[in-house]
Protein backbone atom coordinates (compact mmCIF):
# COMPACT_ATOMS: atom_id res chain seq x y z
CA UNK A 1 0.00 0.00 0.00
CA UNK A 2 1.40 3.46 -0.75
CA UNK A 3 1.84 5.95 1.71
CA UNK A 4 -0.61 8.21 2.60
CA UNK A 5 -1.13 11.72 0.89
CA UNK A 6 -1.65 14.24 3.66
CA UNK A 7 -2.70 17.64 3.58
CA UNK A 8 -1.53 19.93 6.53
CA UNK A 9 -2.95 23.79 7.30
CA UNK A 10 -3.18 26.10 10.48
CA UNK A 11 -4.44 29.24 11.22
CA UNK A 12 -1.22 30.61 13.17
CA UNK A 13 1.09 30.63 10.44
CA UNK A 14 3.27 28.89 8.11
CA UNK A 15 5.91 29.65 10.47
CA UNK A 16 4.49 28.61 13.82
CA UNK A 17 5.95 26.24 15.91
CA UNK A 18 2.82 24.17 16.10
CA UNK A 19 2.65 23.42 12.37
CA UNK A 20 6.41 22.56 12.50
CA UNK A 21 5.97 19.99 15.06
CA UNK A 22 2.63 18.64 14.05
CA UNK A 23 4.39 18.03 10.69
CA UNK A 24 7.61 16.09 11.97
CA UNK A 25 5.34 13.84 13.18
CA UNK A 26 3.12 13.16 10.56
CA UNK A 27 5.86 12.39 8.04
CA UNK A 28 6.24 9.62 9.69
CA UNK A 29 3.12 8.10 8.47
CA UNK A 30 2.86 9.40 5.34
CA UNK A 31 3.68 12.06 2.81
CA UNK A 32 2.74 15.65 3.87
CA UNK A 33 1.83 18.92 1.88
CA UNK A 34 2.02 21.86 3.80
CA UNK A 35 -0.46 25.04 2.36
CA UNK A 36 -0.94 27.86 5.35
CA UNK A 37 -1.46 31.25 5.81
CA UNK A 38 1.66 33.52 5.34
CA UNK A 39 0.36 35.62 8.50
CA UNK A 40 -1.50 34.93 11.61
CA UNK A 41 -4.94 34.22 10.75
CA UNK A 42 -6.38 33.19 14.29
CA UNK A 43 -10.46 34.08 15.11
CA UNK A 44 -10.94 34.37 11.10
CA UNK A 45 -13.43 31.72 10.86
CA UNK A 46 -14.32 30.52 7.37
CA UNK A 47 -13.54 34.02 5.70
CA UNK A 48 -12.68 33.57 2.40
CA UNK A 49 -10.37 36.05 0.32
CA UNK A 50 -12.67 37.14 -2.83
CA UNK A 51 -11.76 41.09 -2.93
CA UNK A 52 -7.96 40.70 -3.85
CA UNK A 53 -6.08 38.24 -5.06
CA UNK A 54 -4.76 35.15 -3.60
CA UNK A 55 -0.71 35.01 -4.00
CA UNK A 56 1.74 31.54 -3.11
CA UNK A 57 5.03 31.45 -2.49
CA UNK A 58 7.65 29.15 -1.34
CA UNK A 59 8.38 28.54 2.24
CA UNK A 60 11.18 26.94 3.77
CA UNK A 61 12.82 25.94 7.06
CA UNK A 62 16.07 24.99 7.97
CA UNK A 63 17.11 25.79 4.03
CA UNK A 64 14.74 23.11 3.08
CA UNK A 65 11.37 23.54 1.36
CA UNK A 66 8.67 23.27 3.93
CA UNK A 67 5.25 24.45 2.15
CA UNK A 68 3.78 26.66 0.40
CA UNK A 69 2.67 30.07 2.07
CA UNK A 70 -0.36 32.04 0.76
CA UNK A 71 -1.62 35.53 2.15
CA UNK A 72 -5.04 34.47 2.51
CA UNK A 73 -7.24 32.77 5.33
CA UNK A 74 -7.46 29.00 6.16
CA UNK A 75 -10.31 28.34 4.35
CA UNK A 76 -8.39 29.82 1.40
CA UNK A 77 -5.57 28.14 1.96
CA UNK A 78 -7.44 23.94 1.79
CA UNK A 79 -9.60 25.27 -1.26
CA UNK A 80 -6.52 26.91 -3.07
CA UNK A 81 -4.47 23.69 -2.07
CA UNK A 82 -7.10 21.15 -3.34
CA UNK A 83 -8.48 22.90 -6.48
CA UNK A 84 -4.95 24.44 -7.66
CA UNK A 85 -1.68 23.56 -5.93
CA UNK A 86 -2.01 20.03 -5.38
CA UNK A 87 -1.88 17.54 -8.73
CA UNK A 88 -3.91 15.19 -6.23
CA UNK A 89 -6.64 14.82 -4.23
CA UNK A 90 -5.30 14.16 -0.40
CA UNK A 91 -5.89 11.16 1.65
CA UNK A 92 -6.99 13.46 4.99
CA UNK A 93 -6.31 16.78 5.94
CA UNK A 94 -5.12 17.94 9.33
CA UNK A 95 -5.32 21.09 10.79
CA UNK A 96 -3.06 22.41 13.53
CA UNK A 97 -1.39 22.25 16.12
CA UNK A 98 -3.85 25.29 17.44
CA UNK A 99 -1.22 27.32 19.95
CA UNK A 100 -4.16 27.29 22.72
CA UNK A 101 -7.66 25.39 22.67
CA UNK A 102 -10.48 25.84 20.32
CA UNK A 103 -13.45 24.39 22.38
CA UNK A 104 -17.44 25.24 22.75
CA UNK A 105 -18.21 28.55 21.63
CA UNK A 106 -14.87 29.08 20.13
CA UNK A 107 -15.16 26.58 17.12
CA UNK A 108 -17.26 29.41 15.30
CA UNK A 109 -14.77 31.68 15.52
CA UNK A 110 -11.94 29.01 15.10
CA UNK A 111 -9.89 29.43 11.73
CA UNK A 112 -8.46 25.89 12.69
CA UNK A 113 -11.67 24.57 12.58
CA UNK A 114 -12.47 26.44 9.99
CA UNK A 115 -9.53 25.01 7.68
CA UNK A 116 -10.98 21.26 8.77
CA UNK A 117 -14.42 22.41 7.70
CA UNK A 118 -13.22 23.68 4.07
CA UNK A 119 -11.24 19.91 3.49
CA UNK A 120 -14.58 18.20 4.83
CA UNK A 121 -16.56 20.20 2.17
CA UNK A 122 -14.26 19.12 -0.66
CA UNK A 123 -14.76 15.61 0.55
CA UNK A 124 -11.11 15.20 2.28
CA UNK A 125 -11.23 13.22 5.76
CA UNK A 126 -10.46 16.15 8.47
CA UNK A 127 -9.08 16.50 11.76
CA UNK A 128 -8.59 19.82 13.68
CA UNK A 129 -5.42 20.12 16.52
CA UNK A 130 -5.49 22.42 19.38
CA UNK A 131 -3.31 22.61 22.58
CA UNK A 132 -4.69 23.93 25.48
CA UNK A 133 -1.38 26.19 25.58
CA UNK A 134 -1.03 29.99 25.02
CA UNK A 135 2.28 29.89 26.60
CA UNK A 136 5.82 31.37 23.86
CA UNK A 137 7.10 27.77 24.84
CA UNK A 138 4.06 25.73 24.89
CA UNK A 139 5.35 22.03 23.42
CA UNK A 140 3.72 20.85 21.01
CA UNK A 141 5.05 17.09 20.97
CA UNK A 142 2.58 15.51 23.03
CA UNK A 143 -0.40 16.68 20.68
CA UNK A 144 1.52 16.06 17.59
CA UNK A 145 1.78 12.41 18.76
CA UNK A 146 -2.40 12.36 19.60
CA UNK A 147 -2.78 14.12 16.07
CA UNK A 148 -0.55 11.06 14.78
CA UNK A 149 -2.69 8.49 16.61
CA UNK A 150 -6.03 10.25 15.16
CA UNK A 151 -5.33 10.28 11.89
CA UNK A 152 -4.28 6.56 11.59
CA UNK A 153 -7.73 6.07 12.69
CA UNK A 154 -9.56 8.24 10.46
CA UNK A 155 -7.52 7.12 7.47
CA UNK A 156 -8.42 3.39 8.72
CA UNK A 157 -12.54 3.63 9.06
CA UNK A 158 -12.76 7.21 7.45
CA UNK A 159 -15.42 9.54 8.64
CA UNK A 160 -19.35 10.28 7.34
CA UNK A 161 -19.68 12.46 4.70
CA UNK A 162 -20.24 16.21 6.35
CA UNK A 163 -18.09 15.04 9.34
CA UNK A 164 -15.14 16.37 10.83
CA UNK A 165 -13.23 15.99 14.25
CA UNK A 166 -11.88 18.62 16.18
CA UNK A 167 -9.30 17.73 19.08
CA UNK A 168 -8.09 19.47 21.92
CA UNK A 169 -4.97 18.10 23.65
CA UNK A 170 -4.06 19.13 27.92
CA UNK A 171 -0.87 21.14 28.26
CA UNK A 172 1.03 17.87 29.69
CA UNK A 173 4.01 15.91 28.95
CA UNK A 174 2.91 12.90 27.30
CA UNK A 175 2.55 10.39 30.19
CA UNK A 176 0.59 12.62 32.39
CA UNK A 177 -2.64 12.68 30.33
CA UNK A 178 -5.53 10.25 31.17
CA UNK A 179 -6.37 9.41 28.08
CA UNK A 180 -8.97 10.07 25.21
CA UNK A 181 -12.31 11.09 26.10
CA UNK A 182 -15.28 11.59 23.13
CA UNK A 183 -17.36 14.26 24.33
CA UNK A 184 -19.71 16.79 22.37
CA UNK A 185 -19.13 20.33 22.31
CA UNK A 186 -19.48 22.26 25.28
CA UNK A 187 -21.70 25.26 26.21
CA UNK A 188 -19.31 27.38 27.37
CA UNK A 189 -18.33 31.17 26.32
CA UNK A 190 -16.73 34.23 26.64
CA UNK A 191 -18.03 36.96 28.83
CA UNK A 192 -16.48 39.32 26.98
CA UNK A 193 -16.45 43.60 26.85
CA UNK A 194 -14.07 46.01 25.25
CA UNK A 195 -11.85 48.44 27.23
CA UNK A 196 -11.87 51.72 25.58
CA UNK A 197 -8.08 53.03 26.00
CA UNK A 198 -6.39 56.41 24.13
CA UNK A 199 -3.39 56.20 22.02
CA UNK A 200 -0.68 58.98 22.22
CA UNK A 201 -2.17 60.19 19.18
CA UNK A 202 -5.49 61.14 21.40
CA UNK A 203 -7.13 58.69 19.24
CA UNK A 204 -9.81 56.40 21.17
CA UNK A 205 -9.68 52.33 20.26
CA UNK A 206 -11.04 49.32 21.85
CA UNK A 207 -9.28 46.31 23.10
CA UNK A 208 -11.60 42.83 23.81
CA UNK A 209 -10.92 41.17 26.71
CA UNK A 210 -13.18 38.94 29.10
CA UNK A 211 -13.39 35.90 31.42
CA UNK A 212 -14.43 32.43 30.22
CA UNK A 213 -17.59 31.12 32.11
CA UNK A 214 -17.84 26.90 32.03
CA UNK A 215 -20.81 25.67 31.50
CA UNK A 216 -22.59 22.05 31.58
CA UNK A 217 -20.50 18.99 32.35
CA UNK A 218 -18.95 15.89 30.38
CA UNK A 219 -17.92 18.24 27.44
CA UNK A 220 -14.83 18.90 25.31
CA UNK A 221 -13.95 21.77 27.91
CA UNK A 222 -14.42 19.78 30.93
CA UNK A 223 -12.74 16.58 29.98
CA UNK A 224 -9.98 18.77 28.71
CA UNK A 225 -9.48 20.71 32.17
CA UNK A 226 -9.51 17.35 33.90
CA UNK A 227 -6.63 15.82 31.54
CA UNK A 228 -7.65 13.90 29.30
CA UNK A 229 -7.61 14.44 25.21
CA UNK A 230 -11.33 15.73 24.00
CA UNK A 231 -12.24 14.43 20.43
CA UNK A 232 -15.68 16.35 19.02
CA UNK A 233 -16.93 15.09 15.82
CA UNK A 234 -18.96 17.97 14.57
CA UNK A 235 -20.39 19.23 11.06
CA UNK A 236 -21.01 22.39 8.90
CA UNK A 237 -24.76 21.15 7.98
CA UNK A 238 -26.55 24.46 10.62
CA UNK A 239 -29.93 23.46 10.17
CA UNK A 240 -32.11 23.22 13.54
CA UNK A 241 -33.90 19.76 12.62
CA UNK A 242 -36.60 20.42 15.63
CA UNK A 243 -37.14 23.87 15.11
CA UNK A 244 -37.58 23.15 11.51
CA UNK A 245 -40.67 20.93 12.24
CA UNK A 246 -41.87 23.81 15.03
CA UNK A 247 -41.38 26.81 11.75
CA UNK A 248 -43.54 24.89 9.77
CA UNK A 249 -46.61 25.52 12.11
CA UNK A 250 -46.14 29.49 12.24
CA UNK A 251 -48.79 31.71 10.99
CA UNK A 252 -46.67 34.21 8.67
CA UNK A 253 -49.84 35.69 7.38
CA UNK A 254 -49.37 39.22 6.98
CA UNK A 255 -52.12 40.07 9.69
CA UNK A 256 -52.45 43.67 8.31
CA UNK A 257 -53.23 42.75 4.84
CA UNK A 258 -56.67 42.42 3.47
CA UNK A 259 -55.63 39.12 1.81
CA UNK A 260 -56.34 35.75 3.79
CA UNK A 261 -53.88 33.72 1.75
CA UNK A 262 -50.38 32.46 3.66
CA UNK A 263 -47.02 32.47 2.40
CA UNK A 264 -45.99 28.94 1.30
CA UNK A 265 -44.16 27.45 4.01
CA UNK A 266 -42.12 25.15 1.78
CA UNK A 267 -40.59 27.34 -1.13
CA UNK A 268 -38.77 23.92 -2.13
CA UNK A 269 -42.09 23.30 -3.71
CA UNK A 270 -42.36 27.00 -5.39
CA UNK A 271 -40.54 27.33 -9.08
């Protein structure tokens, strides 16, 4: 069997030290293709560059090529990467290693999640990779060896169309954490505000800050505080299924119109 083709993306940079690691790793079990943002790109979410255009150039590290940088978003990055750069179609994409964790309300907002989501739309097998680290010298070995372990799996049973996982690794040495945990996404969220500050220019700007507030129990932030790796498999599809049932009952008769006739409550029927 030939090795596997994998694709590899972040949202902190072609030259982080998480993407570094998380790829010295995965060359071990296959052959890797690196395509990431040129800048940082964290918080982005799925933007996609459509105003200006989308440049590449080559990257390398240690005076060897390492992967191709590109001055757009992640997103940008895995569609420009499976539609232009790459001659083939990979095997799985991985996204990562996130420098600090992308859990509960942070996945929308997540461009590492966000990359994961773009290869799951093209039909490419995808894994996000955070560390639970904001630290300058968080290490990154530990959840490059998890990210390893996960993506031997996924290339081994695959994952449903639509699906992706996102994982969150503990900031421990590799023989301190408990284990792997499957948990959903959690509830929790920012409480966040913005300070309003003056430059020396007398100029007012704002600066977000705010506490995190847990909420629930038995979910990817709670099994992650408690030391153990969180795996979440979650998908783009938004629809409510339940509250699509409930919508169907509304009245959305205009009730200050003469006319007694309803809107049709199932345009996939109009046209």
């Amino acid at each position: 069997m030939s090795q596997p083709r994998i694709l590899v993306s972040n949202d902190d940079g072609i030259f982080s030290k998480g993407i570094r690691t998380l790829v010295e790793e995965l060359e071990k079990l296959g052959h890797v293709d690196v395509v990431a943002p040129n800048t940082q790109q964290s918080a982005v979410g799925h933007a996609l560059t459509v105003a200006v255009p989308l440049r590449i150039e080559r990257h390398e590290h240690n005076n060897k090529f390492f992967g191709w940088a590109v001055n757009g978003t992640p997103a940008d990055c895995v569609k420009l990467a499976a539609r232009q750069i790459l001659p083939y179609k990979p095997d799985i994409l991985v996204s990562g290693i996130n420098h600090g964790r992308n859990t509960a309300i942070s996945l929308v907002y997540s461009g590492t999640v966000s990359g994961a989501t773009e290869g799951t739309m093209l039909g490419i097998p995808s894994v996000a990779v955070s560390l639970d680290d904001f630290s300058p010298e968080a290490d990154f070995s530990a959840a490059a060896k998890f990210a390893k372990r996960i993506a031997e799996q996924v290339l081994e049973r695959g994952l449903p169309p639509g699906v992706l996982l996102n994982v969150n690794v503990p900031a421990l040495a590799e023989e301190e954490i408990r284990g792997i945990r499957v948990v959903p996404q959690g509830e929790s969220y920012w409480d966040d505000r913005y300070d309003e500050r003056v430059d020396p220019m007398e100029r007012t700007y704002y600066w977000l800050h705010g506490d995190y507030v847990m909420v629930g129990e038995e979910s990817d932030d709670h099994v992650l505080n408690d030391g153990f790796v969180s795996i979440t498999p979650i998908h783009y599809r938004l629809t409510d299924e339940e509250m699509l049932l409930e919508l169907r009952s509304w009245d959305f008769q205009d009730s200050n119109s003469s006319s007694s006739k309803s809107l049709p409550l199932d345009i996939s029927r109009e046209g």
